[in-house]
C-alpha atoms as a PDB file:
ATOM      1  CA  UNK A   1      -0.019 -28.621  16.864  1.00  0.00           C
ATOM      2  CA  UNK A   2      -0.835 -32.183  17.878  1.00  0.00           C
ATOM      3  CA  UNK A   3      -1.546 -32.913  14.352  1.00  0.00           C
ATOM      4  CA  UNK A   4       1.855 -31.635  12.845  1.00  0.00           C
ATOM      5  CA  UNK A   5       3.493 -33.569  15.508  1.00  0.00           C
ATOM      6  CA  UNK A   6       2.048 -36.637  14.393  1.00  0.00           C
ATOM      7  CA  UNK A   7       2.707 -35.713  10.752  1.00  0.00           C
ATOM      8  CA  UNK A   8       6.430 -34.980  11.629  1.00  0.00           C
ATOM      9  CA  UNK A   9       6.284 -38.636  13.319  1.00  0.00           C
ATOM     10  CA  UNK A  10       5.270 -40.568  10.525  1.00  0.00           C
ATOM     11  CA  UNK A  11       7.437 -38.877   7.843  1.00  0.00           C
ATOM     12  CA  UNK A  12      10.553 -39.655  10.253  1.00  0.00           C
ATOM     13  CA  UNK A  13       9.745 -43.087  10.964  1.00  0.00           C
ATOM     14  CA  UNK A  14       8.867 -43.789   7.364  1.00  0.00           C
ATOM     15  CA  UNK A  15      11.604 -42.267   6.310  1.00  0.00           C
ATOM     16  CA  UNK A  16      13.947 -43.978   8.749  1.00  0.00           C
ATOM     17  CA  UNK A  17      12.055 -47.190   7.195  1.00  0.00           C
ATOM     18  CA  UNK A  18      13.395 -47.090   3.859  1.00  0.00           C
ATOM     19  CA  UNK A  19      16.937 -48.806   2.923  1.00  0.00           C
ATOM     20  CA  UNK A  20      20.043 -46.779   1.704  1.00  0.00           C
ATOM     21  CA  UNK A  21      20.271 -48.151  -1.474  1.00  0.00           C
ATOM     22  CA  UNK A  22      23.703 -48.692  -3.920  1.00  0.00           C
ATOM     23  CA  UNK A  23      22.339 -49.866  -7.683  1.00  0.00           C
ATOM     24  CA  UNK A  24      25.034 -50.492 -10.046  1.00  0.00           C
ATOM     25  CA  UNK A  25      25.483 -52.005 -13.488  1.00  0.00           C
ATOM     26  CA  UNK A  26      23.470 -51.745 -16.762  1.00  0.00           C
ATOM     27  CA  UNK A  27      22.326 -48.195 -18.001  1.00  0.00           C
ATOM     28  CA  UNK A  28      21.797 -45.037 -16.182  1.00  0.00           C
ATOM     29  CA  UNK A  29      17.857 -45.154 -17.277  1.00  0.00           C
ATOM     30  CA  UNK A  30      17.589 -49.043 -16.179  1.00  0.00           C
ATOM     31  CA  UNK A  31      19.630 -47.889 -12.436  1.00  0.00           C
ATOM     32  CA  UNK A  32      17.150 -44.601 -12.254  1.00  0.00           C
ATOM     33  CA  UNK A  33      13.817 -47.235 -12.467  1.00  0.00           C
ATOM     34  CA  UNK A  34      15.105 -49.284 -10.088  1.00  0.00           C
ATOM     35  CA  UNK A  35      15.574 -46.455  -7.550  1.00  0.00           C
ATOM     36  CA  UNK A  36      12.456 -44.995  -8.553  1.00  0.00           C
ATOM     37  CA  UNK A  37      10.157 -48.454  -8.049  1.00  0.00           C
ATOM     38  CA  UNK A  38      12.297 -49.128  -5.011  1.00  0.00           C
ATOM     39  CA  UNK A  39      11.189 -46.251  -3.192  1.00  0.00           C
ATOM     40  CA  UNK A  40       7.617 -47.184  -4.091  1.00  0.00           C
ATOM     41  CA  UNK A  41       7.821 -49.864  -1.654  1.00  0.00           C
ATOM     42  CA  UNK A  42       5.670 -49.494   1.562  1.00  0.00           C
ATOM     43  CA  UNK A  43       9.050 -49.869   4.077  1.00  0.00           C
ATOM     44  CA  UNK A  44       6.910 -48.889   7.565  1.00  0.00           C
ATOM     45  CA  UNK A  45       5.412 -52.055   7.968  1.00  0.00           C
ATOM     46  CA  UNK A  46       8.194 -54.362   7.398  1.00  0.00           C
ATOM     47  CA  UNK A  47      11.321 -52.993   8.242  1.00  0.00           C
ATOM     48  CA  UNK A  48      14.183 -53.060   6.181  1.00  0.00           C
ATOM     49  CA  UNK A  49      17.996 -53.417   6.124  1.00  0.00           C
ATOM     50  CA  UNK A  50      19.670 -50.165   6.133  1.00  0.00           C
ATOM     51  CA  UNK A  51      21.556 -50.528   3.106  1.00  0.00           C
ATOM     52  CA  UNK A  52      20.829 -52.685  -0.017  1.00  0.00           C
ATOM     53  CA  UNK A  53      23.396 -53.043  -2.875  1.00  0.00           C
ATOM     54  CA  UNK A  54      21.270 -53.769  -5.962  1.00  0.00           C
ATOM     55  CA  UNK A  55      23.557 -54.684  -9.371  1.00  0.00           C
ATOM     56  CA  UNK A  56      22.193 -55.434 -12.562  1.00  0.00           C
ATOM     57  CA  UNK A  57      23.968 -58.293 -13.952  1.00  0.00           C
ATOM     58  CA  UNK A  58      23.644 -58.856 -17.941  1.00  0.00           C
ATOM     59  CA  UNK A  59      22.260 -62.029 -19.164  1.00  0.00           C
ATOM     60  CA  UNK A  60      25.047 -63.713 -19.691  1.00  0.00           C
ATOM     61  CA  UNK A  61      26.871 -63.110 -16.810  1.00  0.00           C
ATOM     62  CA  UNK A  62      23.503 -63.642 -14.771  1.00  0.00           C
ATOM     63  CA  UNK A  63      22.850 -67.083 -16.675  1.00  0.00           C
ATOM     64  CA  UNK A  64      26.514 -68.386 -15.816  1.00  0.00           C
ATOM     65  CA  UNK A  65      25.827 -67.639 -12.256  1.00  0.00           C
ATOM     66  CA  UNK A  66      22.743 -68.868 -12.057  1.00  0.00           C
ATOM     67  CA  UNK A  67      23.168 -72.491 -13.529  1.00  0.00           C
ATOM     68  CA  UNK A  68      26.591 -72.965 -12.214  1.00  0.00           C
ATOM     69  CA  UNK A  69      24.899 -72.425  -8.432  1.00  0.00           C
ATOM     70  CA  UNK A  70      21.971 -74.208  -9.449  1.00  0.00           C
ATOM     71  CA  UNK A  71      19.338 -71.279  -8.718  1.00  0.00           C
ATOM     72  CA  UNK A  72      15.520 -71.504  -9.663  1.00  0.00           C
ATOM     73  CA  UNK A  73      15.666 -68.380 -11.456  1.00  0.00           C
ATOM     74  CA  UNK A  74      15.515 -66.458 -13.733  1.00  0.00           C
ATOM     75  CA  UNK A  75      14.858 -62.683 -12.162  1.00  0.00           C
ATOM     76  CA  UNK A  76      16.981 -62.232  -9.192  1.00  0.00           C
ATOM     77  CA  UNK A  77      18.775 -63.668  -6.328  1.00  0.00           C
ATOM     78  CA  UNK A  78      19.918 -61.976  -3.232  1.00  0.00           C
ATOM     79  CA  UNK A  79      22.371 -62.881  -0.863  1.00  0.00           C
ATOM     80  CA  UNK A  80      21.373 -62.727   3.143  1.00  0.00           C
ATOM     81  CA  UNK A  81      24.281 -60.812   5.120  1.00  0.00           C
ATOM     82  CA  UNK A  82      25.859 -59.230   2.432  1.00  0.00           C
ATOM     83  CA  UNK A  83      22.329 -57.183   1.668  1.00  0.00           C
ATOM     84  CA  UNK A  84      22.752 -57.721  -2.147  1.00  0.00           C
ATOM     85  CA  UNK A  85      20.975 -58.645  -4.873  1.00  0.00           C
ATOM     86  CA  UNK A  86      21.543 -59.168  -8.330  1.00  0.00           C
ATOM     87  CA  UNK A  87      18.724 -58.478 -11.252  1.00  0.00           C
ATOM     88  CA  UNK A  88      18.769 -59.766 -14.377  1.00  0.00           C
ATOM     89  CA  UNK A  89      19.078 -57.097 -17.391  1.00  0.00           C
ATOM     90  CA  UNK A  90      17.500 -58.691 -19.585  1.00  0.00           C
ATOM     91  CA  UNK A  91      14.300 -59.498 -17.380  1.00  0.00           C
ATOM     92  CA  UNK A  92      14.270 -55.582 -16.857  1.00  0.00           C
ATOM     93  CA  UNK A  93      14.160 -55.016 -20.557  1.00  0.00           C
ATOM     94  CA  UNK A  94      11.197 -57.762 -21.267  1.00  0.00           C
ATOM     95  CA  UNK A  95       9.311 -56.926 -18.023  1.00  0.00           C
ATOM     96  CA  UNK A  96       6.674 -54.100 -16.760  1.00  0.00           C
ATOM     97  CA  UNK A  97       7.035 -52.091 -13.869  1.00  0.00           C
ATOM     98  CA  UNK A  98       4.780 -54.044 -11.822  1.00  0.00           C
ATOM     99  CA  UNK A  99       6.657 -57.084 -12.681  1.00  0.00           C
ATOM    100  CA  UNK A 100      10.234 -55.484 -11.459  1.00  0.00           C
ATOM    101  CA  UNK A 101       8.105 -53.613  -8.416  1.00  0.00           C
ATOM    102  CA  UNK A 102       7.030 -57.457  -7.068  1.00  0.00           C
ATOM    103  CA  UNK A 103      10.709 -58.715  -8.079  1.00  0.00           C
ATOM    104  CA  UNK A 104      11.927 -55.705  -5.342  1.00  0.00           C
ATOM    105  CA  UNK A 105       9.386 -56.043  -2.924  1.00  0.00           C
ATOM    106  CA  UNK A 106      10.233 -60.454  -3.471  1.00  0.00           C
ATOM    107  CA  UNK A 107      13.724 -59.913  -3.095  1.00  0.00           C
ATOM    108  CA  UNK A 108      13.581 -57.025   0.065  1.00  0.00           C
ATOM    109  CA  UNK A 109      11.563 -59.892   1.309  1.00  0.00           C
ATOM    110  CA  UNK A 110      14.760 -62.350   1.516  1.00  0.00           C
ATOM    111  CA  UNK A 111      16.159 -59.232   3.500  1.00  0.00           C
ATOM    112  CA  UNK A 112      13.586 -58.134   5.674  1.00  0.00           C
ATOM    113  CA  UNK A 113      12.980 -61.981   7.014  1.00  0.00           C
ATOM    114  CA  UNK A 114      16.617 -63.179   6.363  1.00  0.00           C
ATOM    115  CA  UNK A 115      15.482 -66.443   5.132  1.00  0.00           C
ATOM    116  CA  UNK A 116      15.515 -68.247   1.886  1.00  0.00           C
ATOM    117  CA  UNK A 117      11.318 -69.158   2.152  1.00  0.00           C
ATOM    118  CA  UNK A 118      10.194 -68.252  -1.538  1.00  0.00           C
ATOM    119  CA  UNK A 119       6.442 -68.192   0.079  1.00  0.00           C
ATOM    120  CA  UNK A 120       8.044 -65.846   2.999  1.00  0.00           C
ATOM    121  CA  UNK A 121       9.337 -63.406   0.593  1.00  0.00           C
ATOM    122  CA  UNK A 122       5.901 -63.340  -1.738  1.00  0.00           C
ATOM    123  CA  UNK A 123       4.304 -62.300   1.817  1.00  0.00           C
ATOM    124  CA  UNK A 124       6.665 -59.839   2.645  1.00  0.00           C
ATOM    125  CA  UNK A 125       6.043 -58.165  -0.778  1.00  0.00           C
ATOM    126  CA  UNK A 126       2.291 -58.146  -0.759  1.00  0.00           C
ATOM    127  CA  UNK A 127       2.633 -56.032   2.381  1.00  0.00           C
ATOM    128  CA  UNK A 128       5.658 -53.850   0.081  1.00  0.00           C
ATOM    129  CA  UNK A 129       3.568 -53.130  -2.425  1.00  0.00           C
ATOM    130  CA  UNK A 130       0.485 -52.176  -0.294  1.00  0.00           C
END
């Protein structure tokens, strides 16, 4: 009994770890890996926002933004209160799943510390995508 108790435990709090998330854009098979790698991340350790809008830009719209804001990037870029981030397509096309996983687990990282530290974020994924 003790042991289904703590079994019950975990599941809830892990559970109650993980972000709602809202993916939008690109195709229906690009939106379904994103879910899919999302909930691969390790969310009991570091916890999350409770909802995350993800939307996959295409490269073109994701290049404007990025040089007419100035961004270092070329993946993704989140912003801190509103809980979103934007991907680039065309990254998603060219890159593995590992590669996107870490880009999730960077990005959450923005989230989960509310900062803008690039070597914050990195941390924060490590532990993700334990």
């Amino acid at each position: 009994m003790k042991k289904l108790m703590i079994a019950m435990l975990l599941a809830v709090s892990a559970f109650a770890a993980a972000p709602q998330v809202l993916i939008n854009g690109s195709t229906n098979y690009e939106q379904e890996r994103i879910l899919r790698l999302e909930h691969s991340l390790n969310f009991t350790k570091e916890p999350m926002v409770s909802t995350w809008e993800i939307t996959i830009d295409d490269e073109k719209v994701f290049d404007d933004y990025v040089q007419e804001h100035g961004l270092p990037t070329e993946s993704g870029y989140t912003f801190l209160g509103l809980n979103h981030t934007h991907l680039n397509e065309y990254y998603l096309l060219w890159h593995s799943d590992q590669d996107v996983r870490f880009l999730l687990g960077h990005e959450s990282g923005h989230l989960i510390c509310n900062c803008k530290s690039e070597q914050k974020a990195n941390e924060i994924a490590a532990v993700l995508l334990k």
